[in-house]
Protein backbone atom coordinates (compact mmCIF):
# COMPACT_ATOMS: atom_id res chain seq x y z
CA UNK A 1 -142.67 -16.71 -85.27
CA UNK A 2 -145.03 -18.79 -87.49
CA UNK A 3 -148.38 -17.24 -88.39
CA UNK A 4 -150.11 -20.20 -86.58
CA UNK A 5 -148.18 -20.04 -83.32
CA UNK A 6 -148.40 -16.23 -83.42
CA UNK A 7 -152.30 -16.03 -84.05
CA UNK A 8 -152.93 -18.89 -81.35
CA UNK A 9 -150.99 -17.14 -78.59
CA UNK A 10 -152.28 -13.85 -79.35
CA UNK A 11 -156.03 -14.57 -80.26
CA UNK A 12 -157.19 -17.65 -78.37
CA UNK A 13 -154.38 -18.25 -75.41
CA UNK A 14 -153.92 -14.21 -74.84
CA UNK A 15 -158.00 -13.38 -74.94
CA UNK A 16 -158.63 -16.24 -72.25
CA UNK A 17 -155.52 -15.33 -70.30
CA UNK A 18 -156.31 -11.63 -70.22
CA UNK A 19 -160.34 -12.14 -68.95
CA UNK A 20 -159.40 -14.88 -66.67
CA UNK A 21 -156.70 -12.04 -65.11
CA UNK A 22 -159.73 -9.60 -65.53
CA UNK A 23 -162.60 -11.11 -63.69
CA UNK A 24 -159.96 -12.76 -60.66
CA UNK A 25 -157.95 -9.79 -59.69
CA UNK A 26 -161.35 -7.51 -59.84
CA UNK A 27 -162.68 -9.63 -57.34
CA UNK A 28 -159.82 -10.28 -55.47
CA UNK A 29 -158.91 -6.29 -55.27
CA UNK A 30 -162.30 -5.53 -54.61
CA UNK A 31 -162.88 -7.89 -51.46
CA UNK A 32 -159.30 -7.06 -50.53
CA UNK A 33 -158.33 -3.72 -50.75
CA UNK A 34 -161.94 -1.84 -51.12
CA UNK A 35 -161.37 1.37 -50.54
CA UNK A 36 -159.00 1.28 -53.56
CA UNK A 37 -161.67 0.69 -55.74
CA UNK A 38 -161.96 4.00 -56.95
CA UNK A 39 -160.17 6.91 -59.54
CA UNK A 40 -158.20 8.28 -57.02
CA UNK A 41 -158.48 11.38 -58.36
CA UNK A 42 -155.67 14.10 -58.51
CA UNK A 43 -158.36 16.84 -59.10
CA UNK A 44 -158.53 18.51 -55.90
CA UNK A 45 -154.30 18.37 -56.45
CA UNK A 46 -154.98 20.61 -59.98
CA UNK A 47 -158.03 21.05 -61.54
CA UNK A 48 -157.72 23.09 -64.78
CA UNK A 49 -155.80 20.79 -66.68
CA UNK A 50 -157.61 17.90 -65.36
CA UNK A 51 -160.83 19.32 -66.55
CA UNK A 52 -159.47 20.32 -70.06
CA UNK A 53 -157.54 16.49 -70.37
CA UNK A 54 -160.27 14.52 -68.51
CA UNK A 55 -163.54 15.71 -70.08
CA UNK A 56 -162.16 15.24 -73.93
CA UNK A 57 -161.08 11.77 -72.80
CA UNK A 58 -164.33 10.53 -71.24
CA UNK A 59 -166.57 11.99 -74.10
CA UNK A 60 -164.36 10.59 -76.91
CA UNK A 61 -163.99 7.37 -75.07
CA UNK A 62 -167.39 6.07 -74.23
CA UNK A 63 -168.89 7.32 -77.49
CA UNK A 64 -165.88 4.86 -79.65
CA UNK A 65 -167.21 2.29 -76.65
CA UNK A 66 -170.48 2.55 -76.87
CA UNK A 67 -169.66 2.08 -80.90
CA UNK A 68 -167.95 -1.21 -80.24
CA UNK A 69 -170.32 -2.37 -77.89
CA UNK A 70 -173.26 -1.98 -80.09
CA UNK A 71 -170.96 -3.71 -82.75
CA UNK A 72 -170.96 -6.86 -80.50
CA UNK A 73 -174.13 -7.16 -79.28
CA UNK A 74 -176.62 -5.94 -82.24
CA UNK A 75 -174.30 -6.77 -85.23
CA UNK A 76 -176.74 -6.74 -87.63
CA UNK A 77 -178.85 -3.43 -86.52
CA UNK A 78 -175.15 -1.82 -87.19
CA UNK A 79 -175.06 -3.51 -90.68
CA UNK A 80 -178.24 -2.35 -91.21
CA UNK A 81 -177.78 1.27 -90.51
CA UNK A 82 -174.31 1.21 -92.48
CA UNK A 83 -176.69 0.38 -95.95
CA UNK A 84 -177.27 3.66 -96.44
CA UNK A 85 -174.30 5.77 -97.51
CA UNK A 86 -175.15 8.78 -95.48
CA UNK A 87 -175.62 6.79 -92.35
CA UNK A 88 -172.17 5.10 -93.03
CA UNK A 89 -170.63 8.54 -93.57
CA UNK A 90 -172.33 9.53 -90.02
CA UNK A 91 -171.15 6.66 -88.18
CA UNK A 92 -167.73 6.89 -89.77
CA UNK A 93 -166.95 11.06 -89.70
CA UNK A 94 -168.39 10.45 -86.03
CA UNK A 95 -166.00 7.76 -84.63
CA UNK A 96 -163.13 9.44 -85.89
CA UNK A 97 -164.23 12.68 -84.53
CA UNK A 98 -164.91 10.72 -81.09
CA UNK A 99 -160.96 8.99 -81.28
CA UNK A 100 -159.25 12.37 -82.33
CA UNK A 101 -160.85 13.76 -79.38
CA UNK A 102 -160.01 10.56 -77.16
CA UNK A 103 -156.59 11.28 -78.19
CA UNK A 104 -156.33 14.59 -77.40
CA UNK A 105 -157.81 13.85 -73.96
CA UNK A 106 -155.33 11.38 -73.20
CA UNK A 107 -152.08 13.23 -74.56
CA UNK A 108 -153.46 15.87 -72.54
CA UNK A 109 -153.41 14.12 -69.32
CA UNK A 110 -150.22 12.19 -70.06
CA UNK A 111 -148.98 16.02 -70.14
CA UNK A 112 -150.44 17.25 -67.03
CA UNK A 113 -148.68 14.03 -65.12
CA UNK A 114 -145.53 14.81 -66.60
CA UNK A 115 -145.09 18.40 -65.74
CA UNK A 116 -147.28 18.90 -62.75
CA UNK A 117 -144.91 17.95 -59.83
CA UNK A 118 -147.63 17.47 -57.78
CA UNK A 119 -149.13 15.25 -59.84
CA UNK A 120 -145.94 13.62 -61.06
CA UNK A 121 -145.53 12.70 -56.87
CA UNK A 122 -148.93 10.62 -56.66
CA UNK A 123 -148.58 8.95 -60.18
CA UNK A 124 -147.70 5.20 -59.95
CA UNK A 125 -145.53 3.11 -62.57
CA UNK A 126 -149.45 1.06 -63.48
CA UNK A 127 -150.59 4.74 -64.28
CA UNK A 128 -147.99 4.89 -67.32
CA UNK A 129 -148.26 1.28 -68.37
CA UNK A 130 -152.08 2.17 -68.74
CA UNK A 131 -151.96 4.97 -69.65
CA UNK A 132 -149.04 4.08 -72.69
CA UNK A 133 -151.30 1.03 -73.61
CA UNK A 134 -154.64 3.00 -73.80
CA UNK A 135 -152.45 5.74 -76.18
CA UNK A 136 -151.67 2.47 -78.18
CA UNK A 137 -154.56 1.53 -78.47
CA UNK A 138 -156.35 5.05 -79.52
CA UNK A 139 -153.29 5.78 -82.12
CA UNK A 140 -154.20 2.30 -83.82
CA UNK A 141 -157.77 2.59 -83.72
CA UNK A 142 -157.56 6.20 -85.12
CA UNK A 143 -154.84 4.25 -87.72
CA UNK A 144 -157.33 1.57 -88.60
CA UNK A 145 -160.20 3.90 -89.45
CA UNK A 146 -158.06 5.59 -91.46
CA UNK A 147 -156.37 3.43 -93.60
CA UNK A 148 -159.14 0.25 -93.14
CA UNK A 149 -162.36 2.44 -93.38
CA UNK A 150 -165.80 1.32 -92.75
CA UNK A 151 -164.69 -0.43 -89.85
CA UNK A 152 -168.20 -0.09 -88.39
CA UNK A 153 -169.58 -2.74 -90.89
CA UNK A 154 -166.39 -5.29 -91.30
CA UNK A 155 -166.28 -5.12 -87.03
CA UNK A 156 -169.61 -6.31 -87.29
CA UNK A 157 -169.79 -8.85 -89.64
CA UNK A 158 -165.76 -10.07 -89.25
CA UNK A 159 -164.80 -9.50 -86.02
CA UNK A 160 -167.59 -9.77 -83.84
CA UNK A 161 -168.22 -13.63 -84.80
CA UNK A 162 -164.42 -13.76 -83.53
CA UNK A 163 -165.56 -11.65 -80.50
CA UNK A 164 -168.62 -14.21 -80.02
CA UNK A 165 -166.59 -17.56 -80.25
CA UNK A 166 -164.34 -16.54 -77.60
CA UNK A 167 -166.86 -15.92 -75.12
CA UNK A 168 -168.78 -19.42 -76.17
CA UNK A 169 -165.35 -21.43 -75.41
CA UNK A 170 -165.18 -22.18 -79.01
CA UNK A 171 -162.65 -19.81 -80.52
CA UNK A 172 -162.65 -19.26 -84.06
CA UNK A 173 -159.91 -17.24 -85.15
CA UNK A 174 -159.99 -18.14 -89.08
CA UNK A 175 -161.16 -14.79 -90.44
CA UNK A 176 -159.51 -12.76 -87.35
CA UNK A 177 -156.51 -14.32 -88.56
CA UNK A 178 -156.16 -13.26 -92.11
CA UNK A 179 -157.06 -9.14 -90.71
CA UNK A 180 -154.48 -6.65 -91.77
CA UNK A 181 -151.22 -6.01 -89.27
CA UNK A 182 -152.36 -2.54 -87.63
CA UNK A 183 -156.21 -4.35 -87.13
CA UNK A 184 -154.43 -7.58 -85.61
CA UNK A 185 -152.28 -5.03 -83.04
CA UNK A 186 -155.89 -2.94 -81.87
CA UNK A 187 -157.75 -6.12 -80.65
CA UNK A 188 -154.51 -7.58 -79.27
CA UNK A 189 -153.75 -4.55 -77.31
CA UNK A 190 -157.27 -4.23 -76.30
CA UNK A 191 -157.11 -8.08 -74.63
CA UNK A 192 -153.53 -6.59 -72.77
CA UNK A 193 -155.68 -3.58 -71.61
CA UNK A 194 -158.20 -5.69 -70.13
CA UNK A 195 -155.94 -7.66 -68.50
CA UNK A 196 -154.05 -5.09 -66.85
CA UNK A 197 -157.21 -3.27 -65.86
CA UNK A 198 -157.79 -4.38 -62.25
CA UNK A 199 -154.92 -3.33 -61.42
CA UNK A 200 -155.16 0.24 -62.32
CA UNK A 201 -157.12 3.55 -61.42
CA UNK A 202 -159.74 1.69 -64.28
CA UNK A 203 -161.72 -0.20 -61.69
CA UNK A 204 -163.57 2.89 -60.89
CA UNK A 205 -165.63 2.36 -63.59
CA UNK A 206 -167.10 -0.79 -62.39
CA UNK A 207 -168.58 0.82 -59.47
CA UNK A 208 -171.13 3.46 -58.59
CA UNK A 209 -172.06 5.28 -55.94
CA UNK A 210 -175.56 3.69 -55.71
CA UNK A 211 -175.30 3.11 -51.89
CA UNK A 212 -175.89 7.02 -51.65
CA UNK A 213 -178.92 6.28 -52.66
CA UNK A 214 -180.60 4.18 -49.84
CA UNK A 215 -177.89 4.59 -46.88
CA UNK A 216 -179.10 6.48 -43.65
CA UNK A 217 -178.40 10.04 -43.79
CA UNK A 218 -174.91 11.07 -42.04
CA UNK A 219 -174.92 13.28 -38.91
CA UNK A 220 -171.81 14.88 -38.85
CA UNK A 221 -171.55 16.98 -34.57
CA UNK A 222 -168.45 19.22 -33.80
CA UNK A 223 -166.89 18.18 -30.49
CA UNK A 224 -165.74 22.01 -30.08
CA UNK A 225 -166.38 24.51 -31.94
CA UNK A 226 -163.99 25.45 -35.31
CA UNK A 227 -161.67 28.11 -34.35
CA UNK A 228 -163.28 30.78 -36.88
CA UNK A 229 -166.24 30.13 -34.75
CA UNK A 230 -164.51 31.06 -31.29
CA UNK A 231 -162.90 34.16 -32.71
């Protein structure tokens, strides 16, 4: 495929096509099928792998999240911390700590859903495709630090412009474009994620459980009493 075709499809057609999918099918699952808007946790199914595979997973993920978000939004406050060596070293040592240990979250739980039979039972086809896509996406992030470092500072000042002209309707992929192989594959994998995130256990995320907070209290009456009780 020629470069041009190959970089319009996958970083202007693919990034529209993939929110578009995102923001639709949120909504459409959410004012459709409700009570599916949640985890569906298998933890009450077995909970000592899940806490060993799940806890790893959540702390490596939103710290490398919280990384790229920053990245986006306050581009220059990251440039500006990266100036001083030490700092860079910090930011650097840390996100590869946080994806080593987002890997070995996710392997973990890709485990426990293979050999658990009860878990194996409630896991659905969209579980793997995420779940294989999100372990593509951690393998080349962990690649691109590693071979590509200081990705802190070139995300910032390359790719977030990129990031930033997509979202304006004015797509700009000339510098996106010329990004080395394994760096093209992470952000075009990332778009495929987000597109294939509504319909997956994912959409928990976008919801608390804020209505705990102001909804009447519950009175819960037994209609006869428990059996224990009448023993």
């Amino acid at each position: 495929m020629n470069d041009t075709y190959f970089n319009a499809l996958f970083f202007i057609a693919l990034p529209y096509m993939s929110l578009f999918t995102f923001f639709l099918m949120t909504i459409v699952r959410y004012r459709t099928s409700g009570f599916t808007y949640s985890s569906l946790s298998s933890q009450f199914l077995e909970n000592r792998q899940h806490f060993w595979a799940l806890m790893p997973f959540h702390y490596g993920i939103l710290t490398v999240l919280a990384v790229h978000i920053a990245a986006f939004l306050i581009p220059r406050q990251v440039v500006w911390w990266n100036s001083v060596p030490a700092r860079l070293w910090v930011m650097e040592i840390g996100m590869l700590a946080a994806g080593l240990l987002t890997l070995a979250g996710l392997v973990a739980a890709m485990v426990r859903r293979r050999t658990n039979h009860k878990i194996a039972v409630v896991t659905t086809p969209a579980d793997w495709i995420i779940l294989a896509l999100l372990l593509l996406q951690v393998v080349t992030g962990i690649g691109v630090a590693m071979m590509h470092p200081w990705g802190s500072s070139w995300f910032a000042s390359a790719v977030t412009p990129y990031l930033w002209s997509v979202a304006t309707l004015n797509p700009n992929m000339s510098v996106v474009s010329v990004m080395p192989w394994l760096v093209k594959w992470h952000i075009i994998n990332a778009f495929l994620v987000i597109g294939f995130f509504p319909f997956t256990r994912l959409v928990h995320i976008l919801v608390t459980p804020n209505p705990y907070l102001w909804r009447r209290p519950q009175v819960v009456r037994w209609y006869r009493r428990p059996a224990a009780a009448r023993g």
